[in-house]
PDB file of N, CA and C in Angstrom:
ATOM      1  N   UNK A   1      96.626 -96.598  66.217  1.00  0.00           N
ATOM      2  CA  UNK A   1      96.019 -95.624  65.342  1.00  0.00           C
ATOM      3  C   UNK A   1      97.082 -94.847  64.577  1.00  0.00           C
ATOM      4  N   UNK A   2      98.000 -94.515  65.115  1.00  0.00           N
ATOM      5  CA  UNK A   2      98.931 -93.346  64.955  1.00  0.00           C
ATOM      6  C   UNK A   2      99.686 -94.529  63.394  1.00  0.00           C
ATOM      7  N   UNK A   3      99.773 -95.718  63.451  1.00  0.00           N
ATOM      8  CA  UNK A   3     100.178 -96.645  62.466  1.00  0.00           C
ATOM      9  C   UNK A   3      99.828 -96.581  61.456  1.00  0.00           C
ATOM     10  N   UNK A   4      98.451 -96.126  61.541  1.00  0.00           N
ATOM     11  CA  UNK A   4      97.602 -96.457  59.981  1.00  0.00           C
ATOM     12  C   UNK A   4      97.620 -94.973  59.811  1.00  0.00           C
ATOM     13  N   UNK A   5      98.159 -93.723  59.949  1.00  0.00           N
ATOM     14  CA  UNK A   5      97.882 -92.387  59.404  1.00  0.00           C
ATOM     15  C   UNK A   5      99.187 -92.318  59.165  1.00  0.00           C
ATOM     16  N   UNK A   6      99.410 -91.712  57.551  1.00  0.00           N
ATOM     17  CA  UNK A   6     100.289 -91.328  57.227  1.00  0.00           C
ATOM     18  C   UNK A   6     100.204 -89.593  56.779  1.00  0.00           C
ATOM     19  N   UNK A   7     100.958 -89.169  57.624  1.00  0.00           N
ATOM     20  CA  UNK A   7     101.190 -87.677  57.250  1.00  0.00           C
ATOM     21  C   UNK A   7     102.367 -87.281  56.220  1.00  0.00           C
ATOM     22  N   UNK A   8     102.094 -85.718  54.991  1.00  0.00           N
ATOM     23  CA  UNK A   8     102.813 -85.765  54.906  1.00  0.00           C
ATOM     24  C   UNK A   8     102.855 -84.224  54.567  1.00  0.00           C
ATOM     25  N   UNK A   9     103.718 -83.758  54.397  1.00  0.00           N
ATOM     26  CA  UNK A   9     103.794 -81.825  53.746  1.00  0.00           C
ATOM     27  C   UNK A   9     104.782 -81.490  52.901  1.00  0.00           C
ATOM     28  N   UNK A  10     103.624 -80.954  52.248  1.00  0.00           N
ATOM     29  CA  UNK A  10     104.213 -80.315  50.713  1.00  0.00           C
ATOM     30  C   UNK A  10     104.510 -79.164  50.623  1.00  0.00           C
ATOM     31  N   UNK A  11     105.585 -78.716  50.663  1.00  0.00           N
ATOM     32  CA  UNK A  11     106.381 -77.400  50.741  1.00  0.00           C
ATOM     33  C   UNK A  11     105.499 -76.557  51.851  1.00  0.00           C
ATOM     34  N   UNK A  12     105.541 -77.918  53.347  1.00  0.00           N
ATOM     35  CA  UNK A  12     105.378 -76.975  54.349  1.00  0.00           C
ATOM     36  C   UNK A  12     106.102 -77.909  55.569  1.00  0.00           C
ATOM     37  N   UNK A  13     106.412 -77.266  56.364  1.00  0.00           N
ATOM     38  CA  UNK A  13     107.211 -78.362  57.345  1.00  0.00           C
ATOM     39  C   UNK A  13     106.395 -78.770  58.605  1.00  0.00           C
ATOM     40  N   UNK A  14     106.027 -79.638  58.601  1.00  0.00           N
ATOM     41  CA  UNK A  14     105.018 -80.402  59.849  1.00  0.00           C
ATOM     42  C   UNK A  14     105.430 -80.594  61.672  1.00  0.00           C
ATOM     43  N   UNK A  15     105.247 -79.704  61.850  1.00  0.00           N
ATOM     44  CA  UNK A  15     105.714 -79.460  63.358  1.00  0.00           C
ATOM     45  C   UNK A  15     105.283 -80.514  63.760  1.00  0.00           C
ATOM     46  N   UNK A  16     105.181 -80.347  65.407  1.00  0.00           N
ATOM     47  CA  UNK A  16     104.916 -81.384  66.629  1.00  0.00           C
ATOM     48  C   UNK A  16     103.819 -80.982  66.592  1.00  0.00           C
ATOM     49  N   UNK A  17     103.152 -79.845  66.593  1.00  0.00           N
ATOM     50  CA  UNK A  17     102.116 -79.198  66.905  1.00  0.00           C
ATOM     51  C   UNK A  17     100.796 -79.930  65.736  1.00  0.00           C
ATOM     52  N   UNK A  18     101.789 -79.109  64.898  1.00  0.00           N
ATOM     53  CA  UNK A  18     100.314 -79.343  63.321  1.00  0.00           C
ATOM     54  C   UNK A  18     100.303 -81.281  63.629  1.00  0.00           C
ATOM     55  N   UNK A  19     101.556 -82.480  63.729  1.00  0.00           N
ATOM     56  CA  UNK A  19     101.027 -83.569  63.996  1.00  0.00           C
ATOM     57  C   UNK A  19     100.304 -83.763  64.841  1.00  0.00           C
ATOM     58  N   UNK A  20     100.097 -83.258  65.846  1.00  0.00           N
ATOM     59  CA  UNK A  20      98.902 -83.571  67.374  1.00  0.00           C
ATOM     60  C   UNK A  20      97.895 -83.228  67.095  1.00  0.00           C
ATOM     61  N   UNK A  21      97.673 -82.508  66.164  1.00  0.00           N
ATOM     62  CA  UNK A  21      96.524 -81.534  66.297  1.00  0.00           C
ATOM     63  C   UNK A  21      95.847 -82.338  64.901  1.00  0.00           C
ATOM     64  N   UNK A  22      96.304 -82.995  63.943  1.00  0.00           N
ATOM     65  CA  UNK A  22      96.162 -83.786  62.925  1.00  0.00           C
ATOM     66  C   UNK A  22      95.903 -85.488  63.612  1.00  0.00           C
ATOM     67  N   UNK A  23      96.735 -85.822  64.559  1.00  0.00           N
ATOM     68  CA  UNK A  23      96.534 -87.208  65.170  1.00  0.00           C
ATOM     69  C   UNK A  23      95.283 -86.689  65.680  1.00  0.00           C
ATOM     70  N   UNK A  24      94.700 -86.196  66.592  1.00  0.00           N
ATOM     71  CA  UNK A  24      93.795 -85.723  67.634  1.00  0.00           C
ATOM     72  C   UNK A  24      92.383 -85.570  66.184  1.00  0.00           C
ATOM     73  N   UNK A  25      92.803 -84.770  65.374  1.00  0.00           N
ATOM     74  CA  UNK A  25      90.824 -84.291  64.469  1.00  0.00           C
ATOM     75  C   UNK A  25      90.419 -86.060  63.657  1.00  0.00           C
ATOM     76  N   UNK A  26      91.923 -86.877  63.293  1.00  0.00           N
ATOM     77  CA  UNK A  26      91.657 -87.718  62.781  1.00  0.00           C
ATOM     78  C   UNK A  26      91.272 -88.668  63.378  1.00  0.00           C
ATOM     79  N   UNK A  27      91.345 -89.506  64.859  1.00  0.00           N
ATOM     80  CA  UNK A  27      90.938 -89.937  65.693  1.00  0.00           C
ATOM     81  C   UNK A  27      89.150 -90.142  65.687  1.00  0.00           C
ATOM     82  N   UNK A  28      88.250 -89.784  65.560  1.00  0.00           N
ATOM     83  CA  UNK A  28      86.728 -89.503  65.307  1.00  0.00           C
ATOM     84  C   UNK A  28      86.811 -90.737  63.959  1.00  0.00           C
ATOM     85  N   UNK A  29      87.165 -90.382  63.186  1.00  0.00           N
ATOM     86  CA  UNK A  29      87.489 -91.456  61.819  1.00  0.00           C
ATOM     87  C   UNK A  29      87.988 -92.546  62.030  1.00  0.00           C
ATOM     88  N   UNK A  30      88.702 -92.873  62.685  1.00  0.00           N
ATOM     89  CA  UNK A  30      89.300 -94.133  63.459  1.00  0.00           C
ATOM     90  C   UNK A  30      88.068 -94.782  64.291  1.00  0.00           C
ATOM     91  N   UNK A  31      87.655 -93.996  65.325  1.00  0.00           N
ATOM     92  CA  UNK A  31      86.172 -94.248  65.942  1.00  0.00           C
ATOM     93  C   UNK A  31      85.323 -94.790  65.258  1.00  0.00           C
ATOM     94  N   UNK A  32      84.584 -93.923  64.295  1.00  0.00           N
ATOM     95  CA  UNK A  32      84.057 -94.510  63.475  1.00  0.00           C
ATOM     96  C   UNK A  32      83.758 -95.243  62.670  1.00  0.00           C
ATOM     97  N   UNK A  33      84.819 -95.947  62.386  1.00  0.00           N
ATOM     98  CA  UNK A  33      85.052 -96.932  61.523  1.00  0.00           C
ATOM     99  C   UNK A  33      86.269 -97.828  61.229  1.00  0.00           C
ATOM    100  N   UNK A  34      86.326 -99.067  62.272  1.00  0.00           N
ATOM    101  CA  UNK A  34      86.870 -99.484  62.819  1.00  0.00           C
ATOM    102  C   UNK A  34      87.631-100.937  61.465  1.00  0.00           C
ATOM    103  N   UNK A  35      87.107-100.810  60.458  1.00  0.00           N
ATOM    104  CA  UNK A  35      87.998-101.503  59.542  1.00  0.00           C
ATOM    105  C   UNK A  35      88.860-100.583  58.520  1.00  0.00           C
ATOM    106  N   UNK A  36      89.071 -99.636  58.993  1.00  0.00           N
ATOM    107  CA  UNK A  36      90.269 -98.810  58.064  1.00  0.00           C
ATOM    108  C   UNK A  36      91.331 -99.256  58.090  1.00  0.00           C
ATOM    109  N   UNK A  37      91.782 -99.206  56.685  1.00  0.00           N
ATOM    110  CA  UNK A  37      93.307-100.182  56.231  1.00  0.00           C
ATOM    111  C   UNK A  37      93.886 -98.720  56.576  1.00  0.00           C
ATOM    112  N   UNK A  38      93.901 -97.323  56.171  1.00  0.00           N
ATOM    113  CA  UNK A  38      95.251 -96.461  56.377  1.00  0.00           C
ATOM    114  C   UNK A  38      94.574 -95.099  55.655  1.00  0.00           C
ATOM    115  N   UNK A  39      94.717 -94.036  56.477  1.00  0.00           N
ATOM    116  CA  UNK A  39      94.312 -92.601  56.236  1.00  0.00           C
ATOM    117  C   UNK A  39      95.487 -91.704  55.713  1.00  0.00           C
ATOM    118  N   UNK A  40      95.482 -91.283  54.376  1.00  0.00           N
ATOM    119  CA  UNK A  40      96.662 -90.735  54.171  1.00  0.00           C
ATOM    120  C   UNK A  40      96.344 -89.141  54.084  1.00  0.00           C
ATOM    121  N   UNK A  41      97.344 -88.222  54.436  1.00  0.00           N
ATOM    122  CA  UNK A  41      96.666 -87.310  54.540  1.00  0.00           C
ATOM    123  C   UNK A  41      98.049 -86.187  53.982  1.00  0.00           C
ATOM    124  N   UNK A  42      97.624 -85.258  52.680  1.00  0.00           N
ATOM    125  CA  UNK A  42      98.652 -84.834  52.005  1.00  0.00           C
ATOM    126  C   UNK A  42      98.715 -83.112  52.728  1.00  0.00           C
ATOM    127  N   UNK A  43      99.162 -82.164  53.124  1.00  0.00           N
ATOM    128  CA  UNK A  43      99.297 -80.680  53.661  1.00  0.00           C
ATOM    129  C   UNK A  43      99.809 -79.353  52.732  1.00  0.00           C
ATOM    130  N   UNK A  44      99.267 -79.057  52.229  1.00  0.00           N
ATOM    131  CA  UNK A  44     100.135 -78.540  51.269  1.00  0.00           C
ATOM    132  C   UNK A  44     100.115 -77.310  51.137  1.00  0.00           C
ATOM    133  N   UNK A  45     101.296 -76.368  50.770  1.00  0.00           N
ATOM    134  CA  UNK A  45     101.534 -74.923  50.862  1.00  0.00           C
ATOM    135  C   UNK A  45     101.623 -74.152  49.295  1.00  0.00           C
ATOM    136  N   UNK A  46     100.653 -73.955  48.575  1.00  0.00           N
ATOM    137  CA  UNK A  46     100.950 -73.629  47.359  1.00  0.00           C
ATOM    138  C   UNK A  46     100.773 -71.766  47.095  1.00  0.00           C
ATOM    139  N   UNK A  47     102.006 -71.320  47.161  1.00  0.00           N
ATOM    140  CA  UNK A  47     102.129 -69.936  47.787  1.00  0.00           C
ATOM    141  C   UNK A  47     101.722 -69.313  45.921  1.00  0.00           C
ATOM    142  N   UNK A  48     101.440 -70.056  45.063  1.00  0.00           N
ATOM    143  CA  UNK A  48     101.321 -69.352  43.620  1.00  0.00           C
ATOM    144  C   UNK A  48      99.588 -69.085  43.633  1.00  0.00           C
ATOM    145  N   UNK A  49      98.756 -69.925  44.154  1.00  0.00           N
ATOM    146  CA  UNK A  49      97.547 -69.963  43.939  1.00  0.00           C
ATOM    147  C   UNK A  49      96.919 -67.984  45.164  1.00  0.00           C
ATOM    148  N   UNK A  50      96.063 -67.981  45.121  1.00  0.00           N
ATOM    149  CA  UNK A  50      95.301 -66.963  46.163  1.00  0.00           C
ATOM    150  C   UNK A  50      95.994 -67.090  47.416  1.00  0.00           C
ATOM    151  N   UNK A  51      95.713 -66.327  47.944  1.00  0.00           N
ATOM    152  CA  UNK A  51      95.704 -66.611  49.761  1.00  0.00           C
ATOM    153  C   UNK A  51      94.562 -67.364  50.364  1.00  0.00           C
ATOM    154  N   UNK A  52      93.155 -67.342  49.959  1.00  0.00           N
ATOM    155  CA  UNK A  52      92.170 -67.582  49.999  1.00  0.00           C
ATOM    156  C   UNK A  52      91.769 -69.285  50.348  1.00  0.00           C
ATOM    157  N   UNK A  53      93.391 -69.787  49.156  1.00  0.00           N
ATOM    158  CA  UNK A  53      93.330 -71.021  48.851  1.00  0.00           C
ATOM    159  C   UNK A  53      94.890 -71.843  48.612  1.00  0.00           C
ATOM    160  N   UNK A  54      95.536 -70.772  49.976  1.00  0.00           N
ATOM    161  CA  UNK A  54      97.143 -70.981  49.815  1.00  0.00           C
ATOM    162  C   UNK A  54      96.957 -72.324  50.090  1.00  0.00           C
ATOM    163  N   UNK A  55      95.983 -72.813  51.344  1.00  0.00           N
ATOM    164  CA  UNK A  55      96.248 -74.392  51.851  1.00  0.00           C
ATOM    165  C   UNK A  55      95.756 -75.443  51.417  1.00  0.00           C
ATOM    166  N   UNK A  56      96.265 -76.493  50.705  1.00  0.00           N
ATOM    167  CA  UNK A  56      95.424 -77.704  50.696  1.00  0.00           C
ATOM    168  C   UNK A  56      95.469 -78.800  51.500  1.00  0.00           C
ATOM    169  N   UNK A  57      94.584 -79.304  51.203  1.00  0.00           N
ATOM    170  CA  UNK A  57      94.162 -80.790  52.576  1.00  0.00           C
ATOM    171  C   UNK A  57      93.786 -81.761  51.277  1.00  0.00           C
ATOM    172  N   UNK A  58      94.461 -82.754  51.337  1.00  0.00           N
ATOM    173  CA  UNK A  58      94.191 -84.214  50.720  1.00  0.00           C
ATOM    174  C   UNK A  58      93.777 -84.812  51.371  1.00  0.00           C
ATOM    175  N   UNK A  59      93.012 -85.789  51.436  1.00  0.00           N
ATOM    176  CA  UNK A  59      93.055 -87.025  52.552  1.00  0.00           C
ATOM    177  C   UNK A  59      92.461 -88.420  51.519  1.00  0.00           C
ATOM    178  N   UNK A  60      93.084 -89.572  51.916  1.00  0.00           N
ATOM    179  CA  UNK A  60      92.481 -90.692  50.946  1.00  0.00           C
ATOM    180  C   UNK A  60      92.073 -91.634  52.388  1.00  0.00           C
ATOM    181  N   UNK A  61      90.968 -92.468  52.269  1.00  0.00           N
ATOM    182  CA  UNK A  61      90.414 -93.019  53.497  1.00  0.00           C
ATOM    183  C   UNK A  61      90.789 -94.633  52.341  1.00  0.00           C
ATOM    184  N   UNK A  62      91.809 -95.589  52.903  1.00  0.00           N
ATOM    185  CA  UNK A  62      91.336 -96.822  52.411  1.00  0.00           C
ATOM    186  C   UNK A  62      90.593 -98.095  53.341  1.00  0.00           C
ATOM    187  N   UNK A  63      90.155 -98.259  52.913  1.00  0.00           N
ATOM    188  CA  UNK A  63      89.256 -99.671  53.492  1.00  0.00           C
ATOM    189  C   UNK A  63      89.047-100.431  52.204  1.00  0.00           C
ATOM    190  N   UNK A  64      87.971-101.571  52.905  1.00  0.00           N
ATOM    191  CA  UNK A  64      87.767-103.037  52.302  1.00  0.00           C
ATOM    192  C   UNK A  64      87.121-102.622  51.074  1.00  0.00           C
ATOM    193  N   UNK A  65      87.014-102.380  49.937  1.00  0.00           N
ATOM    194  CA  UNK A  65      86.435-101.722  49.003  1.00  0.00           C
ATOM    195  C   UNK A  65      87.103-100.550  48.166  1.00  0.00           C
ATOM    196  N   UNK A  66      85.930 -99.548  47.526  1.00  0.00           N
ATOM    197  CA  UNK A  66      87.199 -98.224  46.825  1.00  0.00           C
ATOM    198  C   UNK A  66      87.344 -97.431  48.258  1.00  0.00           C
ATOM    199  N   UNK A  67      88.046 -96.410  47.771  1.00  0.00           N
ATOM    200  CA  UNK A  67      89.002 -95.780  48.457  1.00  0.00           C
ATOM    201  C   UNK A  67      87.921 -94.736  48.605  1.00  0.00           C
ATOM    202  N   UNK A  68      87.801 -93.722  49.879  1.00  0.00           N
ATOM    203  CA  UNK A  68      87.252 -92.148  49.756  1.00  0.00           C
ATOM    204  C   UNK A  68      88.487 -91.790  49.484  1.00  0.00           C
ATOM    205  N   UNK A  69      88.363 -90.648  48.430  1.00  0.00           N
ATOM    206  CA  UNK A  69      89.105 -89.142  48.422  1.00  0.00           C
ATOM    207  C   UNK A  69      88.269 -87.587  48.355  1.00  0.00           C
ATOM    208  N   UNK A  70      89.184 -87.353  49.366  1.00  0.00           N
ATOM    209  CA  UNK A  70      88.484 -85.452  49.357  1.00  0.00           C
ATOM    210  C   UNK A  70      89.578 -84.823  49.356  1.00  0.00           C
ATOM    211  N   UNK A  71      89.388 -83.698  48.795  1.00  0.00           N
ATOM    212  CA  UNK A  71      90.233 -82.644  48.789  1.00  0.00           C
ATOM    213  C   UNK A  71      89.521 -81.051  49.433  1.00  0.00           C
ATOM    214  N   UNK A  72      90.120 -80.360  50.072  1.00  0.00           N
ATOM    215  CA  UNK A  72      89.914 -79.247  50.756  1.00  0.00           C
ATOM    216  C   UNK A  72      91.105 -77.952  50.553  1.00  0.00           C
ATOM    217  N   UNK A  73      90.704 -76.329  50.266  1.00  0.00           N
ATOM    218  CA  UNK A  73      91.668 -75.572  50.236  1.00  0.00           C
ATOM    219  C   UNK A  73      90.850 -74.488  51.083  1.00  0.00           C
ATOM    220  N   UNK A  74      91.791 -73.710  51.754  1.00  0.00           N
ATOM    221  CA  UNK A  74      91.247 -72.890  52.299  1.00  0.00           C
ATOM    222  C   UNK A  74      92.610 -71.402  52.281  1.00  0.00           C
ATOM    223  N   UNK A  75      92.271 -70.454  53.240  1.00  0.00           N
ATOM    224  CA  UNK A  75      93.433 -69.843  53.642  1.00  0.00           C
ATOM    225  C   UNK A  75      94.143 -69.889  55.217  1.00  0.00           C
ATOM    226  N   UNK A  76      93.915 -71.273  55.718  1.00  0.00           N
ATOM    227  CA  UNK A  76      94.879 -71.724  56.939  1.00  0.00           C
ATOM    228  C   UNK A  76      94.794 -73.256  57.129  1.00  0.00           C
ATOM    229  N   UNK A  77      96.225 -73.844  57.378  1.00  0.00           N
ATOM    230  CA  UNK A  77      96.329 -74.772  57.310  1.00  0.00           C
ATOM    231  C   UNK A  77      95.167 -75.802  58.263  1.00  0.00           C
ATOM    232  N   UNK A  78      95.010 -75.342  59.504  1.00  0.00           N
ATOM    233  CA  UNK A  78      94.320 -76.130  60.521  1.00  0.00           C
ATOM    234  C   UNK A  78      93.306 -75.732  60.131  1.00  0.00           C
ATOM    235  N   UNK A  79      92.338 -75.031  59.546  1.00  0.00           N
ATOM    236  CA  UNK A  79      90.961 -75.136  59.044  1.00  0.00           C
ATOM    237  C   UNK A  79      91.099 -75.633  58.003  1.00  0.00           C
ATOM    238  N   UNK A  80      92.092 -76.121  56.733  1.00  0.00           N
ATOM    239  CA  UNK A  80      92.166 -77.248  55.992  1.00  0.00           C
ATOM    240  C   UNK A  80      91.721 -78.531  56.595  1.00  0.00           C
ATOM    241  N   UNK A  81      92.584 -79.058  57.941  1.00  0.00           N
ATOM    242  CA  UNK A  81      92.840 -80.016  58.495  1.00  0.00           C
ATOM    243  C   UNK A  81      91.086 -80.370  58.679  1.00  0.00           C
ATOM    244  N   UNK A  82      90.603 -79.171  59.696  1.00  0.00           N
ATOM    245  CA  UNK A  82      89.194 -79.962  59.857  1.00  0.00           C
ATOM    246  C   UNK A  82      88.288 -79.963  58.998  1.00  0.00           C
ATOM    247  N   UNK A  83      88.003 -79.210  58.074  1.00  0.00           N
ATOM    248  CA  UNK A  83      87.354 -79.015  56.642  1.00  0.00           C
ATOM    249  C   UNK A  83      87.533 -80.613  56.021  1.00  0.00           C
ATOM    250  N   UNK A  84      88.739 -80.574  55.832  1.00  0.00           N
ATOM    251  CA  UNK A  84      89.029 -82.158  55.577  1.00  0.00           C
ATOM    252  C   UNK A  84      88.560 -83.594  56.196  1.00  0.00           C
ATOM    253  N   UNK A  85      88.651 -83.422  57.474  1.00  0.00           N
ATOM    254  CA  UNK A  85      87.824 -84.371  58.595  1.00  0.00           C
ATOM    255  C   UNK A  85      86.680 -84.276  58.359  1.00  0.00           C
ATOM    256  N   UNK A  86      85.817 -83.268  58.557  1.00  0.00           N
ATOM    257  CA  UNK A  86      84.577 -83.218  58.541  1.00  0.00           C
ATOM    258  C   UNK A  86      83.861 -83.801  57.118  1.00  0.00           C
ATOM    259  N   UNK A  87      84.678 -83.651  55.931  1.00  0.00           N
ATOM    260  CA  UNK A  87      84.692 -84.016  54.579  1.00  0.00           C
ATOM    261  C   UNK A  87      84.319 -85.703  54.580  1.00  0.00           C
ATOM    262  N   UNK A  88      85.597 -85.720  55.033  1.00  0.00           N
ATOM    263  CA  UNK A  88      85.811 -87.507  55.499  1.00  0.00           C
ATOM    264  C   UNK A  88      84.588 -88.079  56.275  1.00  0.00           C
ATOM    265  N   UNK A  89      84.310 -87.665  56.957  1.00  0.00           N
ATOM    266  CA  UNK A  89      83.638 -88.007  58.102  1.00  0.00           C
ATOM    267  C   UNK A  89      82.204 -88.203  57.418  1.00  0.00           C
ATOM    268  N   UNK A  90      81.810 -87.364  56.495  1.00  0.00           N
ATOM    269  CA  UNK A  90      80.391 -87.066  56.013  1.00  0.00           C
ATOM    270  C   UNK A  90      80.563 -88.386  54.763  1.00  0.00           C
ATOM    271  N   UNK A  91      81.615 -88.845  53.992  1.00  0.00           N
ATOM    272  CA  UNK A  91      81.737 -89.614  53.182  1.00  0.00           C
ATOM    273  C   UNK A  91      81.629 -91.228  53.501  1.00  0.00           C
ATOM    274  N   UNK A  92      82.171 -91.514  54.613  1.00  0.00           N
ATOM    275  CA  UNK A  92      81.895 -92.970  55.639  1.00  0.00           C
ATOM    276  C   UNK A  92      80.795 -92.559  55.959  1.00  0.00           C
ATOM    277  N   UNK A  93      79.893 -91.536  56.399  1.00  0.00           N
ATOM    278  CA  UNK A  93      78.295 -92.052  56.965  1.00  0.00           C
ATOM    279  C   UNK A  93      77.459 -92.237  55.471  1.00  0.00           C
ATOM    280  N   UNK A  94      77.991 -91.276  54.498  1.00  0.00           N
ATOM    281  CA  UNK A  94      76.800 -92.445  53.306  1.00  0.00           C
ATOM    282  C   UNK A  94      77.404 -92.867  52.776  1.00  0.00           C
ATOM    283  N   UNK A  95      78.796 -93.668  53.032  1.00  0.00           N
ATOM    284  CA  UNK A  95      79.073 -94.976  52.441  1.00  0.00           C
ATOM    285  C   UNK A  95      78.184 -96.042  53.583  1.00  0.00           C
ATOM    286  N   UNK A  96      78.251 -95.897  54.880  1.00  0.00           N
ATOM    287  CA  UNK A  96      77.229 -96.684  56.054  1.00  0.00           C
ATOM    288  C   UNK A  96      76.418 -96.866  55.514  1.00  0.00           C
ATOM    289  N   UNK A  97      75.543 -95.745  55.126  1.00  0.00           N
ATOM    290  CA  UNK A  97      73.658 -95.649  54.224  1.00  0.00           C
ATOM    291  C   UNK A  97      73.378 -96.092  53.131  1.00  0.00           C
ATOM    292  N   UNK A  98      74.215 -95.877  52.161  1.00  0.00           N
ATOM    293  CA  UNK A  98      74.052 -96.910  51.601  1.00  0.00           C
ATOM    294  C   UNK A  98      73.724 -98.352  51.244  1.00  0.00           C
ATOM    295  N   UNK A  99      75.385 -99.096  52.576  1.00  0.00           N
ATOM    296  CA  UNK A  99      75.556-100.352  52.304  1.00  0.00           C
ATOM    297  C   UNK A  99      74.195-100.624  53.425  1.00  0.00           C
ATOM    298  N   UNK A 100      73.742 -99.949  54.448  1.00  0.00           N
ATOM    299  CA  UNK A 100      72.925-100.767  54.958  1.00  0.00           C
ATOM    300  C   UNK A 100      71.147-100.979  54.032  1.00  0.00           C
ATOM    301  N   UNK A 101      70.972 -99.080  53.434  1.00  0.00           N
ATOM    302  CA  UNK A 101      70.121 -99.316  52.536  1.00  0.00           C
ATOM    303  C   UNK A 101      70.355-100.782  51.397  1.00  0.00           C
ATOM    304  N   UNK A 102      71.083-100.907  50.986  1.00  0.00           N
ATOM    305  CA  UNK A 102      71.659-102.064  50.371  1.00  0.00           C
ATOM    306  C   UNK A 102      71.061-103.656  50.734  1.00  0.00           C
ATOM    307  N   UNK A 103      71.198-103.467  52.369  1.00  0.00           N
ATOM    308  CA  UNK A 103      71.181-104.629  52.356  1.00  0.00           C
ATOM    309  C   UNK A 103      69.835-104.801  52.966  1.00  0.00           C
ATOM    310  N   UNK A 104      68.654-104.004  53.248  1.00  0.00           N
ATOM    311  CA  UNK A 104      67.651-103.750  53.453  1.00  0.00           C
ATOM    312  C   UNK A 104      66.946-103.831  52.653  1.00  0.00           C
ATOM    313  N   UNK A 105      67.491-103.489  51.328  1.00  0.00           N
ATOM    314  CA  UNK A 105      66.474-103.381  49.932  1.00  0.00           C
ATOM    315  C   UNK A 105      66.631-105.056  49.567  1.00  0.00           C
ATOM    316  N   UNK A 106      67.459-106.020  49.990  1.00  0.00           N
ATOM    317  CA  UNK A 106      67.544-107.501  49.767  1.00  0.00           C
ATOM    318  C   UNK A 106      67.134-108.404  50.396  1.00  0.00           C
ATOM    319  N   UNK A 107      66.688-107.888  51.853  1.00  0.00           N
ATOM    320  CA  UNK A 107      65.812-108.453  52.659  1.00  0.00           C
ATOM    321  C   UNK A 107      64.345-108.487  51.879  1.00  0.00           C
ATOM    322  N   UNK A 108      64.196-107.253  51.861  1.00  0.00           N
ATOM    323  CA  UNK A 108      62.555-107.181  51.128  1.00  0.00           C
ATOM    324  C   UNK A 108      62.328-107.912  50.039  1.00  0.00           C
ATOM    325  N   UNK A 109      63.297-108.036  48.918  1.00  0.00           N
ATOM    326  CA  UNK A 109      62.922-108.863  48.247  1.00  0.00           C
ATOM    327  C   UNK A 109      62.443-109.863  48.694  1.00  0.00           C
ATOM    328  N   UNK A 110      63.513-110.529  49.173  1.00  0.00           N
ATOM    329  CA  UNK A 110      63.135-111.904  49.890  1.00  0.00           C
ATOM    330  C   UNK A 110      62.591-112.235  51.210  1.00  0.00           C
ATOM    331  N   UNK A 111      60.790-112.221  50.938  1.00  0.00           N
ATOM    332  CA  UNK A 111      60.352-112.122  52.388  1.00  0.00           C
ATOM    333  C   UNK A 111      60.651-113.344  53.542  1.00  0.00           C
ATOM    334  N   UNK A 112      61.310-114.596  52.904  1.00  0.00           N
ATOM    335  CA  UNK A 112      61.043-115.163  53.862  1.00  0.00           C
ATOM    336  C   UNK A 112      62.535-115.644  54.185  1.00  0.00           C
ATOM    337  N   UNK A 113      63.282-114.566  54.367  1.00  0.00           N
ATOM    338  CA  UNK A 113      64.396-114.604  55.257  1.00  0.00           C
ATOM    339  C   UNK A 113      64.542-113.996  56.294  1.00  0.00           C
ATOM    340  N   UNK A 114      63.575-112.857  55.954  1.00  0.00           N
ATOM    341  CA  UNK A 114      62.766-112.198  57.442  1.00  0.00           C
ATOM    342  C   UNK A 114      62.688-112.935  58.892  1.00  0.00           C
ATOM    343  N   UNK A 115      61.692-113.664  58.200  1.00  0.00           N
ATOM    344  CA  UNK A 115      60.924-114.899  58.783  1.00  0.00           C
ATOM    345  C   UNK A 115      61.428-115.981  59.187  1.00  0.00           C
ATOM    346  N   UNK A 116      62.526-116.590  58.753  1.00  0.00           N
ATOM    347  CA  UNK A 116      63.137-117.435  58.529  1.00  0.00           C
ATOM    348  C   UNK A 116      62.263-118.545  57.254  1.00  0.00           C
ATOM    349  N   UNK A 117      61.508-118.225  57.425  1.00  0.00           N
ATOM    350  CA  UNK A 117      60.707-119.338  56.245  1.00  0.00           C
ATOM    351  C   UNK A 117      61.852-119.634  54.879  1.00  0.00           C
ATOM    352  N   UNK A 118      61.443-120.641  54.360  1.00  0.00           N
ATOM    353  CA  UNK A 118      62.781-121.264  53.375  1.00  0.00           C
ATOM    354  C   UNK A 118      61.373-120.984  51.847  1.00  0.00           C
TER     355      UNK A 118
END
């Protein structure tokens, strides 16, 4: 797991801590969805903007298809982090709903694959 996440921080320095605590919220996403090519995930300290919205959270989810991207700002880094997860997390279940609505709406067409009938 730890292979396919790439961390990185932007004018902030990434402890031991903020990585565990980033390996550990991203983990659920890994769970979930077990053909992910690589979770990149950007940290960023932009001390010009508010306080409100000093922190940002990038994250790009790639898999077999387009890419998710979310972005998240807040005023602390680790409620970036899960703001961001939870972001992610909500974007793979209706990419799921979709593709299965998808492939549900192609069954019906064709009733007799149901059935097996030819």
């Amino acid at each position: 797991m730890t292979d396919k996440l790439l961390l990185r921080g932007v004018h902030l320095d990434l402890t031991q801590a903020l990585r565990d605590i980033v390996a550990e919220k991203t983990g659920r996403l890994f769970r979930h969805e077990t053909d992910l090519v690589r979770l990149r995930l950007d940290l960023e300290h932009d001390r010009t903007k508010s306080p409100m919205q000093a922190f940002v959270a990038r994250g790009r989810l790639e898999l077999h298809g387009p890419d998710l991207v979310a972005s998240v700002a807040s005023e602390d880094c680790y409620k970036s982090v899960d703001l961001l997860v939870d972001k992610l997390d909500a974007l793979l279940r209706r990419r799921h709903q979709k593709r299965v609505a998808t492939r549900n709406d192609r069954r019906r067409q064709k009733p007799g694959i149901l059935h097996g009938e030819k």
